[in-house]
C-alpha atoms as a PDB file:
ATOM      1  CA  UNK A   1     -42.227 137.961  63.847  1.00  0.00           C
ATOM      2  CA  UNK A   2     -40.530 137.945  60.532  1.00  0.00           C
ATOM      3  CA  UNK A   3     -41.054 141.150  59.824  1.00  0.00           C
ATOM      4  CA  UNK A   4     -39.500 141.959  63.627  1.00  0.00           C
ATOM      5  CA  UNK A   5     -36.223 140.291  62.060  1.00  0.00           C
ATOM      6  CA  UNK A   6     -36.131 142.041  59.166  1.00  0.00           C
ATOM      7  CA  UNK A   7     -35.914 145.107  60.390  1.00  0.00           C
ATOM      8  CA  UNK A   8     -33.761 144.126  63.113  1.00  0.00           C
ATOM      9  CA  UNK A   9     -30.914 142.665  60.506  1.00  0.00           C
ATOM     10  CA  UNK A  10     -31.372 145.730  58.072  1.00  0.00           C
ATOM     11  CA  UNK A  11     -30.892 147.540  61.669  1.00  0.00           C
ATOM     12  CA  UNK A  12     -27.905 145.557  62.535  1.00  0.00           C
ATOM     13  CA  UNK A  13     -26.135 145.629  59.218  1.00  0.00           C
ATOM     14  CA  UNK A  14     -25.850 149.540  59.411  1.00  0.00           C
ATOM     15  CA  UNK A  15     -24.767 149.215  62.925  1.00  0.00           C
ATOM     16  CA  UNK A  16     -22.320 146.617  62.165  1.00  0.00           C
ATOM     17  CA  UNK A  17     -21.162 147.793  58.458  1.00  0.00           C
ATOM     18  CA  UNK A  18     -20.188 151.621  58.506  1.00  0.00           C
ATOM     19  CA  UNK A  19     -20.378 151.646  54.553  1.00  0.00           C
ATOM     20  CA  UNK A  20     -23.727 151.022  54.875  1.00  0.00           C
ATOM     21  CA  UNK A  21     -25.895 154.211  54.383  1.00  0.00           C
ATOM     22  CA  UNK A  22     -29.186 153.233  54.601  1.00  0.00           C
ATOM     23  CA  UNK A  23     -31.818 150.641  55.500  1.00  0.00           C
ATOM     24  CA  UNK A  24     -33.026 150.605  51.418  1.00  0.00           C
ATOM     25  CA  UNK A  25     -29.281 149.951  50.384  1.00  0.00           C
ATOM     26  CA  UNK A  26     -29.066 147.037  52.620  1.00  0.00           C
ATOM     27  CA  UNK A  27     -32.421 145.561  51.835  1.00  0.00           C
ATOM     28  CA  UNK A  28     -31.486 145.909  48.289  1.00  0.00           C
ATOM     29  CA  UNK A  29     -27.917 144.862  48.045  1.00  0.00           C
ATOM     30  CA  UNK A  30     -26.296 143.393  50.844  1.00  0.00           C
ATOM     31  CA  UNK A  31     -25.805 139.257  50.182  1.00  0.00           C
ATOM     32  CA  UNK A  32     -25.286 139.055  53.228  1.00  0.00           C
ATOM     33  CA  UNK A  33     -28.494 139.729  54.762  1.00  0.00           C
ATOM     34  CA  UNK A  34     -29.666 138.345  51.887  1.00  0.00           C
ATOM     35  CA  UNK A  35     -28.045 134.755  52.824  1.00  0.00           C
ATOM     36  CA  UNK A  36     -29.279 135.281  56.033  1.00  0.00           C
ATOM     37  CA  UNK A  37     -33.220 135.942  54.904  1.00  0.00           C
ATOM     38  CA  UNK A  38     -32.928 132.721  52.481  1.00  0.00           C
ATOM     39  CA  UNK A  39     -31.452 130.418  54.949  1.00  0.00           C
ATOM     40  CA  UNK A  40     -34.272 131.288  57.668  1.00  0.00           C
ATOM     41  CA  UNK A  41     -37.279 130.033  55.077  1.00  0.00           C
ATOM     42  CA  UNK A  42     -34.868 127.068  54.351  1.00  0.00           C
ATOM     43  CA  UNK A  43     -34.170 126.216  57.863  1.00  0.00           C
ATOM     44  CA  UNK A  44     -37.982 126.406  58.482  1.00  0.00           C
ATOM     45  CA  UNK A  45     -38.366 124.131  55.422  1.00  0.00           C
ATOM     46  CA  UNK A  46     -35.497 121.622  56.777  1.00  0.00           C
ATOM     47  CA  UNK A  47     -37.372 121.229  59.992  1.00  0.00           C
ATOM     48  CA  UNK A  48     -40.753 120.291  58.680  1.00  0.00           C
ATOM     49  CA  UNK A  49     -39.249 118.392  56.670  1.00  0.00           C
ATOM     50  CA  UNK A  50     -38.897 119.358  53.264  1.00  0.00           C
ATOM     51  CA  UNK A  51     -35.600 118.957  53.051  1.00  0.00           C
ATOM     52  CA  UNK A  52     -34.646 118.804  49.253  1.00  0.00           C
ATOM     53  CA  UNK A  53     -36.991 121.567  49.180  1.00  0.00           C
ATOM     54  CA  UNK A  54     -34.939 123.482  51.375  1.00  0.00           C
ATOM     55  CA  UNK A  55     -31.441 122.175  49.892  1.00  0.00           C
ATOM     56  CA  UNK A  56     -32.947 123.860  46.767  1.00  0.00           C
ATOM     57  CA  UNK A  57     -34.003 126.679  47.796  1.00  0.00           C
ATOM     58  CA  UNK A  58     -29.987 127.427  49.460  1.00  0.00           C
ATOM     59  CA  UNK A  59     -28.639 126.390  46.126  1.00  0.00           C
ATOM     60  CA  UNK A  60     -30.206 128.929  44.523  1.00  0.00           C
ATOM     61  CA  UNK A  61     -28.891 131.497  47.109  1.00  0.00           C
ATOM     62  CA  UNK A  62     -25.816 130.192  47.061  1.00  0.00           C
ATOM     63  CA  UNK A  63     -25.579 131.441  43.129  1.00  0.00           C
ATOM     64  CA  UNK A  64     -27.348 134.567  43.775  1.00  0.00           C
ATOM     65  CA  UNK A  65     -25.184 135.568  47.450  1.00  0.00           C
ATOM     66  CA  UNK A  66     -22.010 133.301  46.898  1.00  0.00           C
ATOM     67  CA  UNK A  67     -22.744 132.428  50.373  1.00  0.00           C
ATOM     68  CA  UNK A  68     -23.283 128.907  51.199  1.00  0.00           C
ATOM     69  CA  UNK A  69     -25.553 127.879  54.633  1.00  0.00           C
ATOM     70  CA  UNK A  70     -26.925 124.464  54.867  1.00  0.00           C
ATOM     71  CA  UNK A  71     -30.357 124.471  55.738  1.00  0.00           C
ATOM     72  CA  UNK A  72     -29.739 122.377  59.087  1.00  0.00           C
ATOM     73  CA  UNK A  73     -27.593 124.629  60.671  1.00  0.00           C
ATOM     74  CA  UNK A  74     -28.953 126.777  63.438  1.00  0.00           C
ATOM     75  CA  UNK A  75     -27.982 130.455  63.427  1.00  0.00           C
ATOM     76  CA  UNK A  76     -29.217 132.476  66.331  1.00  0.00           C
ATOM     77  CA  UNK A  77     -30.081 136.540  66.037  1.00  0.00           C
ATOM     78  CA  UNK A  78     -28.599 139.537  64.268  1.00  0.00           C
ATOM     79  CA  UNK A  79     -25.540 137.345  62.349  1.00  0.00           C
ATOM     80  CA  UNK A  80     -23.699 139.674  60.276  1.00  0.00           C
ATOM     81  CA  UNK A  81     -22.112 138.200  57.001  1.00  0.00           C
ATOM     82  CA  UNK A  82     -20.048 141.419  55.923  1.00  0.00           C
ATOM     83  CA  UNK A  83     -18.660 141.394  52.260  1.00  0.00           C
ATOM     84  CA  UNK A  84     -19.894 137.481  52.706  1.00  0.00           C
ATOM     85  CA  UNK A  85     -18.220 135.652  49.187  1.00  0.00           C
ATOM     86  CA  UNK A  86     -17.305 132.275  49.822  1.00  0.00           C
ATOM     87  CA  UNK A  87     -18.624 131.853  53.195  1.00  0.00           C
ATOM     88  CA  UNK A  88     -19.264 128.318  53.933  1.00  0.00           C
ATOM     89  CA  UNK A  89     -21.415 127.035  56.988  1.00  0.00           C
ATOM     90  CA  UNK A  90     -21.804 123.141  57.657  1.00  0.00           C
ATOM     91  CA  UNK A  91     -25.079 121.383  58.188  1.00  0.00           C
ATOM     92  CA  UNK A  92     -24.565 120.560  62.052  1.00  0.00           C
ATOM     93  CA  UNK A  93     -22.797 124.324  62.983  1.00  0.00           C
ATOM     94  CA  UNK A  94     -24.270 126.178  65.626  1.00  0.00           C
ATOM     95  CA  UNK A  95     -23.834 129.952  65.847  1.00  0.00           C
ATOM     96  CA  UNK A  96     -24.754 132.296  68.452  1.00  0.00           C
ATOM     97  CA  UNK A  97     -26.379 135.913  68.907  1.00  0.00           C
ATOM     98  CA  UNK A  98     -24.464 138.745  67.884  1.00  0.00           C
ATOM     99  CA  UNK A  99     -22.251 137.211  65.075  1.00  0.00           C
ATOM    100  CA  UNK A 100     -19.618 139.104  62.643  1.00  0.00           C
ATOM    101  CA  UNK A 101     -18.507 136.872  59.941  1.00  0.00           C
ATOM    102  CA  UNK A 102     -16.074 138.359  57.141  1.00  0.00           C
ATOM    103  CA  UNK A 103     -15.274 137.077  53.748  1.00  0.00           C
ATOM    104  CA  UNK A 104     -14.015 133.458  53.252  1.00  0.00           C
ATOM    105  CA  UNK A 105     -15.035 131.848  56.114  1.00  0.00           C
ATOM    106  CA  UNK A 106     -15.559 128.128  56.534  1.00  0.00           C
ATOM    107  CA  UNK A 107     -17.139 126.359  59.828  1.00  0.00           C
ATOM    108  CA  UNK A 108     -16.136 123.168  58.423  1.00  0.00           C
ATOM    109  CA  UNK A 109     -15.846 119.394  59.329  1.00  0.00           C
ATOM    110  CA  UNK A 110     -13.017 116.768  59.881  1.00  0.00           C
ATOM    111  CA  UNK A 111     -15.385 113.910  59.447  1.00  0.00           C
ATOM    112  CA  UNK A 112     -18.162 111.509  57.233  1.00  0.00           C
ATOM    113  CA  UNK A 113     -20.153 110.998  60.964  1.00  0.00           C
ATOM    114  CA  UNK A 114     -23.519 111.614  60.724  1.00  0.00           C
ATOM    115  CA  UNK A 115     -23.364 113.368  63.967  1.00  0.00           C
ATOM    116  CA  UNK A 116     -22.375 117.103  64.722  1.00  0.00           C
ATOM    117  CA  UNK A 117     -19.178 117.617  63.148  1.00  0.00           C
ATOM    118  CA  UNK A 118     -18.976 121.229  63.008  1.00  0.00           C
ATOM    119  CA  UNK A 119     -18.331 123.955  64.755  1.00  0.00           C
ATOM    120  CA  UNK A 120     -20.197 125.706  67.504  1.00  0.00           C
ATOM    121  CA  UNK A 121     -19.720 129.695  67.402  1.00  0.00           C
ATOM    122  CA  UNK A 122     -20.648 131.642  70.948  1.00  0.00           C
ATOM    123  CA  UNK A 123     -22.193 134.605  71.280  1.00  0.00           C
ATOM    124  CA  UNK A 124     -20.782 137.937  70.241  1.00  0.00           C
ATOM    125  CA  UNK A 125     -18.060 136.352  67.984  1.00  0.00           C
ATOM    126  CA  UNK A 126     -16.216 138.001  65.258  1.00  0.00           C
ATOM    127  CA  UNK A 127     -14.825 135.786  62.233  1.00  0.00           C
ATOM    128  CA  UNK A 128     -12.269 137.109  60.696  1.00  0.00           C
ATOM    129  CA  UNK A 129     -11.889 136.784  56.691  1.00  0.00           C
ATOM    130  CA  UNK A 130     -10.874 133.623  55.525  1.00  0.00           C
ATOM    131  CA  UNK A 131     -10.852 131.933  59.309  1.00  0.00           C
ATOM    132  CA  UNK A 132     -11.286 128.085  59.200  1.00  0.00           C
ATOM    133  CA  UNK A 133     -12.914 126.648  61.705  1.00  0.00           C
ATOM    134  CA  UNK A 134     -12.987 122.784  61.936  1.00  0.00           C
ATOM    135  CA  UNK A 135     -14.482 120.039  63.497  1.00  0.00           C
ATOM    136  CA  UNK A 136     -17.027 119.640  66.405  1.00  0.00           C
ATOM    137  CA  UNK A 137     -15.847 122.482  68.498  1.00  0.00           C
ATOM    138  CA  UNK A 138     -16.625 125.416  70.284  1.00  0.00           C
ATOM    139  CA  UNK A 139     -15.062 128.824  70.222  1.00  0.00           C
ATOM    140  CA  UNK A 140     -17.212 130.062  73.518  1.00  0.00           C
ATOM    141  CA  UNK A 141     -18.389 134.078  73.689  1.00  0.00           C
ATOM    142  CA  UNK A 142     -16.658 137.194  72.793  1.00  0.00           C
ATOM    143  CA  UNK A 143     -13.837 135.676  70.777  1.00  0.00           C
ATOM    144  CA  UNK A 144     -11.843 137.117  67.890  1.00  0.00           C
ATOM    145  CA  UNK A 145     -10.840 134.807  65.385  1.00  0.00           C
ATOM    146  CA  UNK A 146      -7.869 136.699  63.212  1.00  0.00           C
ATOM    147  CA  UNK A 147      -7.860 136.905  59.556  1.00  0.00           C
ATOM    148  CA  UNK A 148      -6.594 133.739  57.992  1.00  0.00           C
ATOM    149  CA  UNK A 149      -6.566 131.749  61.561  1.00  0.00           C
ATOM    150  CA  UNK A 150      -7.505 127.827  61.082  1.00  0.00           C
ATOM    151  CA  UNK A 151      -9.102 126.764  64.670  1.00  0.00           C
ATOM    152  CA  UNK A 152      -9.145 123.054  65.207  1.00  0.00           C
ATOM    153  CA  UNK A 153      -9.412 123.132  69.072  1.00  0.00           C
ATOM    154  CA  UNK A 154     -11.894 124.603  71.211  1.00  0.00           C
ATOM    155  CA  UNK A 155     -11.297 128.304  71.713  1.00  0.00           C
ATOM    156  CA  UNK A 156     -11.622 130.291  75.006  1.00  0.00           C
ATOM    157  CA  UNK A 157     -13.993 133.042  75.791  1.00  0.00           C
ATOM    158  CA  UNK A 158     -12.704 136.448  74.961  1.00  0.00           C
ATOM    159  CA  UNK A 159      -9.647 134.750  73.375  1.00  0.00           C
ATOM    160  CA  UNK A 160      -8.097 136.372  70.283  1.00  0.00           C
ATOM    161  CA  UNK A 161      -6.324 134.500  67.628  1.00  0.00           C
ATOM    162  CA  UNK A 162      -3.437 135.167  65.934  1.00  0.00           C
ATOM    163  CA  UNK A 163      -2.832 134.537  61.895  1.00  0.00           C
ATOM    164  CA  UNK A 164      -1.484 131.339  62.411  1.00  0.00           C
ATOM    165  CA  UNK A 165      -3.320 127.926  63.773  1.00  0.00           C
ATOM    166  CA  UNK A 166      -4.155 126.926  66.926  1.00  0.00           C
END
């Protein structure tokens, strides 16, 4: 099973990236994936809990990726984190199948609540570099979020966002 996914997001990057050249470059030096691989044994960590376990183990690939994923959020198959530096993802965000995520990105929170307070991401959604995305909402399937967009309301299905906020 883990080797299945793997392959699959080695597979996906060089579908998804085409600066990508081959499966070796992106095992070796994509953060992205990278991110991705370290935040799956962390998540497994977080639910059997071992949580500062798995807090620890994302620190470390936040300094080694730039990429920051809290351990508790759930990320579904073949997310793409694409030139991934100061991504941020929030302990109660949900993302879909299918994911492109540039640069900068932030599925933040407006809130303390110990509830969900971040976002929920659809399937086959593309984040554009430095989107902000805030607050216990949902931007459903097959949306683009621009470059630079801040989304603080839920966001239809195959809805594209322009630079400025909605």
């Amino acid at each position: 099973m883990i080797g299945f996914r793997f392959r699959e997001d080695i597979l996906n990057a060089l579908q998804r990236d085409p600066a990508a050249r081959s499966k070796f470059e992106v095992f070796l030096l994509y953060p992205g994936v990278h991110a991705v691989w370290g935040y799956r044994w962390a998540n497994f960590l977080w639910r059997h809990n071992f949580k500062l376990a798995a807090r620890i183990h994302m620190t470390w690939i936040r300094q080694k990726t730039g990429i920051e994923i809290h351990p508790g959020a759930v990320i579904g198959r073949r997310f793409f984190i694409d030139h991934g530096m100061g991504v941020v993802i929030g302990e109660t965000s949900i993302i879909g199948d299918d994911v492109l995520m540039y640069h900068d990105v932030t599925l933040g929170a407006r809130g303390f609540s110990h509830e969900k307070r971040h976002p929920t991401i659809g399937n086959r959604v593309t984040l554009g570099a430095g989107a902000r995305i805030i607050g216990n909402i949902r931007v459903h399937d097959d949306a683009i979020v621009a470059t630079n967009a801040t989304i603080v309301k839920d966001f239809a299905a195959r809805a594209k966002a322009n630079f400025y906020s909605i």
